[in-house]
Protein backbone atom coordinates (compact mmCIF):
# COMPACT_ATOMS: atom_id res chain seq x y z
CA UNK A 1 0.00 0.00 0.00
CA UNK A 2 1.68 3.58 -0.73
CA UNK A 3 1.25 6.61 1.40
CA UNK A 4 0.84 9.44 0.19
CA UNK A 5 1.66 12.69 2.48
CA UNK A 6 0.83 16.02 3.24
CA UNK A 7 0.61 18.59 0.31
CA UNK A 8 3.40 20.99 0.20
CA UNK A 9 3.13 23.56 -1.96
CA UNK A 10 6.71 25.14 -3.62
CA UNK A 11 6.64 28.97 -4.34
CA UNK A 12 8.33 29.92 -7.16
CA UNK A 13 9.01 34.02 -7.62
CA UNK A 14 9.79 35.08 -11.22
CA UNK A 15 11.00 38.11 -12.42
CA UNK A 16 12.65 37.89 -15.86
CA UNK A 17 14.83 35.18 -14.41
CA UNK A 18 17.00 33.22 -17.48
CA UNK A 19 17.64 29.98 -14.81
CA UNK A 20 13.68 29.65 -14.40
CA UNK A 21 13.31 26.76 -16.44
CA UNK A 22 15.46 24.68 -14.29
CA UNK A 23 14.14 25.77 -10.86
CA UNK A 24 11.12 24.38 -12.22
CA UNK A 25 12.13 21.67 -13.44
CA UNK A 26 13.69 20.64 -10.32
CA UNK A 27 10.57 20.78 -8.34
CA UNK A 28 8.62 19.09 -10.72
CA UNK A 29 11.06 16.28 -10.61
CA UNK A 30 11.04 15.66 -6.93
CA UNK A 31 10.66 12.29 -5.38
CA UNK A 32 8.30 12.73 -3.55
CA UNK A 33 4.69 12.91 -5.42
CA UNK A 34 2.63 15.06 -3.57
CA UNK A 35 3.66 18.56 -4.54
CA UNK A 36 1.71 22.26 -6.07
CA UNK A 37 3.76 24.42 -7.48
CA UNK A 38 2.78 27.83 -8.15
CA UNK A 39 5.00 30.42 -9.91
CA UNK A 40 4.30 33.68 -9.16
CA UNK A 41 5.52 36.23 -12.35
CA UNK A 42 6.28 39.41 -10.54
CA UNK A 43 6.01 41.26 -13.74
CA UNK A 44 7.93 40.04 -16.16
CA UNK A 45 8.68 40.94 -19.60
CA UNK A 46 11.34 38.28 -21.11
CA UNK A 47 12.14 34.92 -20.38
CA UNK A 48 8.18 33.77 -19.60
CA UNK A 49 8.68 31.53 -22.67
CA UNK A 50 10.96 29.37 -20.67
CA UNK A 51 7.73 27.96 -18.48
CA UNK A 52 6.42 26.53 -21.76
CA UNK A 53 7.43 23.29 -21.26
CA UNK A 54 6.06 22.52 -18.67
CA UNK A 55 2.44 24.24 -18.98
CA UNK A 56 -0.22 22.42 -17.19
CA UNK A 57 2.03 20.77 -14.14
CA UNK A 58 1.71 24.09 -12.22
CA UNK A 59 -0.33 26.97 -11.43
CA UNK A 60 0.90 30.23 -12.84
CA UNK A 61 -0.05 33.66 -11.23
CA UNK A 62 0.58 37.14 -13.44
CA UNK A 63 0.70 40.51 -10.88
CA UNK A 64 2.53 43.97 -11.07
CA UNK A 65 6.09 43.66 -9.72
CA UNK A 66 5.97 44.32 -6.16
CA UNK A 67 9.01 42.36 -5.15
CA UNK A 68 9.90 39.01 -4.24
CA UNK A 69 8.47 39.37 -0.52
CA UNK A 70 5.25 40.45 -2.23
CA UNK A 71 5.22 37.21 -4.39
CA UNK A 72 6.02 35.24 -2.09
CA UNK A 73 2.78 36.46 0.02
CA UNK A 74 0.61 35.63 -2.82
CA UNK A 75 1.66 32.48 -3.49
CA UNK A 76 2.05 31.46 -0.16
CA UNK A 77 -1.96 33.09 0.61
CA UNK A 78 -3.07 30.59 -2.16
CA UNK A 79 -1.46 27.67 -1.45
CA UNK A 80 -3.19 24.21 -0.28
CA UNK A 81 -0.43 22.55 1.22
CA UNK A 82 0.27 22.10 4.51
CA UNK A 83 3.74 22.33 4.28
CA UNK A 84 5.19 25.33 2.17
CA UNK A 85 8.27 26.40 1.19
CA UNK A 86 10.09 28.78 -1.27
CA UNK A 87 12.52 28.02 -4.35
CA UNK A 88 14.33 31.80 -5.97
CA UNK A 89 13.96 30.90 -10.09
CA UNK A 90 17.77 30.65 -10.15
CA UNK A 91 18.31 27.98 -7.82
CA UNK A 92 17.41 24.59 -7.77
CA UNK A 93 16.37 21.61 -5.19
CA UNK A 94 18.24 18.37 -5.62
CA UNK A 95 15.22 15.29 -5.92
CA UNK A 96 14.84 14.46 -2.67
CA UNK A 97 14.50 17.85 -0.99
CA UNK A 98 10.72 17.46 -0.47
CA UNK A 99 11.15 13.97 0.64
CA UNK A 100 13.30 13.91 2.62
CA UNK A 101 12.20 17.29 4.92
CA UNK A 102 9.17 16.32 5.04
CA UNK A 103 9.78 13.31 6.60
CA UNK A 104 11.76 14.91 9.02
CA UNK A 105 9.10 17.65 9.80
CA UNK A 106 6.15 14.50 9.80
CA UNK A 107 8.30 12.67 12.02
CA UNK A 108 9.29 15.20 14.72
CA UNK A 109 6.22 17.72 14.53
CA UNK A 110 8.38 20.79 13.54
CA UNK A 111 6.83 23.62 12.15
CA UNK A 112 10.12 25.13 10.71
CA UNK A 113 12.97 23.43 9.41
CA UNK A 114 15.93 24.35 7.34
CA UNK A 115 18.83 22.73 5.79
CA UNK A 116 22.35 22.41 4.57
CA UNK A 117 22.53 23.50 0.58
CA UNK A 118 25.80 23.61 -2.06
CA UNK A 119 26.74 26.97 -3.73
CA UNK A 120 26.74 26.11 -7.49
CA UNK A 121 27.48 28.71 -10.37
CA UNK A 122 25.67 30.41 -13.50
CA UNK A 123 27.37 26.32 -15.36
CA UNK A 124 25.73 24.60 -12.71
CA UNK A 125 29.22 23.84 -11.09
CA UNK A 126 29.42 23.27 -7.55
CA UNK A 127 31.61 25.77 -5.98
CA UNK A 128 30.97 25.41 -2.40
CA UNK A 129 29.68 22.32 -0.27
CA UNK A 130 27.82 22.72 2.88
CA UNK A 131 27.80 25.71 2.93
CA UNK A 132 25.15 26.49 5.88
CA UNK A 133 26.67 27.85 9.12
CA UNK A 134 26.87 25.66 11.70
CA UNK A 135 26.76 25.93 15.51
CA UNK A 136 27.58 24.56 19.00
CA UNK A 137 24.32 24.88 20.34
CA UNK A 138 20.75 26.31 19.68
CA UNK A 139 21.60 29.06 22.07
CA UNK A 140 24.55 29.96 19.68
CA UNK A 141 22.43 30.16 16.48
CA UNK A 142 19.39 32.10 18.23
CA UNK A 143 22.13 34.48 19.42
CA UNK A 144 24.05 34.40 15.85
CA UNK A 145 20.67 36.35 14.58
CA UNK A 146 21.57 39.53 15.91
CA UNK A 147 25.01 39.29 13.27
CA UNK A 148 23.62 37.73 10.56
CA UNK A 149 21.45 35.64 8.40
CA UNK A 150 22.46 32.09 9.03
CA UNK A 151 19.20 30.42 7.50
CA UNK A 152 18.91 30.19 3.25
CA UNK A 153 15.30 30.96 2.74
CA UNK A 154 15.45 28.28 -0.24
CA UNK A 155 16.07 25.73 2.38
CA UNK A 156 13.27 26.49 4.55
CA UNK A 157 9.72 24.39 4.81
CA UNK A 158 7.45 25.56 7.47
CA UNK A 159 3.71 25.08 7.76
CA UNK A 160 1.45 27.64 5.89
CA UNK A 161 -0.47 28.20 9.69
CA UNK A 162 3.52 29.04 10.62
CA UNK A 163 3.77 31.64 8.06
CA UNK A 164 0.32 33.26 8.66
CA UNK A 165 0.62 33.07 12.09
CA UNK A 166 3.81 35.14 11.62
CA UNK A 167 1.89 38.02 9.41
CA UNK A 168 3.70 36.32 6.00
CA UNK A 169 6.69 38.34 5.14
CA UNK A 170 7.69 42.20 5.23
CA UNK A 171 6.73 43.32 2.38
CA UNK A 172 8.86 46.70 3.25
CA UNK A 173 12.10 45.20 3.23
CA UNK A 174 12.57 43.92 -0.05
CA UNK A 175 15.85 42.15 0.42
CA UNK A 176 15.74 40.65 3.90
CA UNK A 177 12.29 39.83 4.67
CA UNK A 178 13.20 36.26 5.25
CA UNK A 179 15.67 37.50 7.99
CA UNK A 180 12.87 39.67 9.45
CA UNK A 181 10.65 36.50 9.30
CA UNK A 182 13.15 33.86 10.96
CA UNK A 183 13.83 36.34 14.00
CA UNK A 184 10.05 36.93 14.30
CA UNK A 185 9.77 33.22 14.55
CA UNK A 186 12.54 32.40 16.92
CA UNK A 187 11.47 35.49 19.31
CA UNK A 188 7.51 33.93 19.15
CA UNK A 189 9.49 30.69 20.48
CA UNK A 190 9.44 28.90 16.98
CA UNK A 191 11.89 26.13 16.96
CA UNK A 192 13.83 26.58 14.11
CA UNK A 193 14.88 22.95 13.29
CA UNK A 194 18.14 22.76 11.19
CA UNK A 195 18.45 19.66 8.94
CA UNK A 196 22.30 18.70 8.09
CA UNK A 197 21.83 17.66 5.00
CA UNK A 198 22.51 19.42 1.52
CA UNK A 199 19.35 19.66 -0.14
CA UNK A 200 19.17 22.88 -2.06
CA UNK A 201 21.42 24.50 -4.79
CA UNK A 202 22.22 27.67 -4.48
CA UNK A 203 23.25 29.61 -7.65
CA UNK A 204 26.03 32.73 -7.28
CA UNK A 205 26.24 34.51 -10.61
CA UNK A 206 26.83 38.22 -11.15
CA UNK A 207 23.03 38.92 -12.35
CA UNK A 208 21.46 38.12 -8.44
CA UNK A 209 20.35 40.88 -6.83
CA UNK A 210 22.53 39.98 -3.80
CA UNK A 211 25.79 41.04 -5.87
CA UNK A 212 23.67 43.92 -7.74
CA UNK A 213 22.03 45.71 -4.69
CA UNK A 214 24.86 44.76 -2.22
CA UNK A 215 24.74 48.19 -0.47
CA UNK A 216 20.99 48.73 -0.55
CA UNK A 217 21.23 45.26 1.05
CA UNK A 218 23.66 45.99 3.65
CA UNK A 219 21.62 48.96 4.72
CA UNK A 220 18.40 47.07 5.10
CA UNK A 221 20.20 44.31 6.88
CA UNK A 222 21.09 47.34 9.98
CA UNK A 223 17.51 48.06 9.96
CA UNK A 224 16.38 44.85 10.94
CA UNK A 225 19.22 44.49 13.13
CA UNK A 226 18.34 47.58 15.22
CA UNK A 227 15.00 46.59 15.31
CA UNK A 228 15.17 43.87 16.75
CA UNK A 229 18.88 43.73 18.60
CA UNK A 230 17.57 44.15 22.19
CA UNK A 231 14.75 41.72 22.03
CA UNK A 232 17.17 39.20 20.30
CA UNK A 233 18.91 39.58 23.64
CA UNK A 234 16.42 39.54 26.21
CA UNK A 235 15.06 36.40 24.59
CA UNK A 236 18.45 34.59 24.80
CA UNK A 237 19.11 36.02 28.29
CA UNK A 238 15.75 34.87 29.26
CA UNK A 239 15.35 31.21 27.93
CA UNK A 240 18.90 30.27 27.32
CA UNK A 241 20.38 31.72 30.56
């Protein structure tokens, strides 16, 4: 007898992204059967032929760009799964990704978990294994928040009622909402489960808008820092102590 589990649904944020076509592709080939995938065009204008191929395996949603927090909102408001999780158009999850964290978050009752991913480039070469940051102890990675970003949002699945719960993501901070959103979930006492296992790629090429909008980046990144510095430390003091 097979079992079938829980819907996840995969998010998929477009905006005239040439590596589209494979981030597709690699969600469509997952193990693991039980899968929506909605791609959310943030207002394209090129590179929409690349979906073509595979026209009637997902749901495709057309708005004005907004952003990629925006998109990810409306995808994430529509989905059915229980489980969802986001995939950027120019990386890629290797075939078991699904399968394998869902199994984890089935089997332990997380709501949030993350995991290890390779840094590949714009050839699909591997550049960097394992790349995650690792820590000691819980205590160390809730603390690490106030430095930096330790958590790849492409390696994240949390439950829908998670992300609702949360208020979805900041649609003001167009570059680090998904650092915004982990703190908010470790300060609402959100385990944030970290899976060691490399299950994402993660492309670096010199067209991401990490590398493009590095200072605008670094700026927002304070922001969210000062907001939420003190709390980051009064909730480490408080439960870690």
């Amino acid at each position: 007898m097979i079992t079938i589990g829980p819907l996840v649904t995969v998010v998929i944020p477009f905006y005239n992204c040439p590596y589209i076509g494979q981030a597709l592709a690699s969600v469509l080939n997952q193990t693991y059967q039980n899968i929506e995938v909605i791609v959310v065009d943030d207002g394209s204008v090129r590179n929409q032929h690349l979906l073509a191929p595979y026209h009637g395996k997902f749901h495709y949603i057309g708005k004005a760009n907004g952003g990629t927090a925006s998109a990810l909102n409306y995808g994430m408001r529509l989905a059915s799964g229980k489980y969802v999780c986001w995939l950027s158009s120019d990386d890629c999850f290797l075939s078991d990704k699904i399968a394998r964290q869902t199994a984890f978050m089935e089997s332990t009752g997380a709501r949030f978990s993350y995991t290890d991913y390779h840094v590949i480039d714009a050839d699909n070469r591997i550049t960097c294994y394992n790349e995650t940051a690792k820590f000691p102890s819980y205590k160390s990675f809730v603390a690490s928040l106030k430095q930096f970003c330790p958590v790849n949002g492409c390696t994240v699945m949390m439950t829908k009622e998670l992300a609702a719960g949360l208020g979805w993501f900041d649609e003001s901070l167009p570059y680090t909402h998904d650092y915004d959103m982990w703190i908010r979930a470790a300060l609402s006492g959100i385990h944030l489960h970290f899976l060691p296992v490399p299950l994402t790629l993660y492309r670096r090429h010199n067209q991401m808008g990490t590398i493009r909008h590095q200072e605008t980046i670094q700026q927002e990144v304070q922001v969210v820092q000062s907001r939420y510095r003190s709390l980051l430390e009064h909730h480490v003091a408080l439960r870690y102590s």
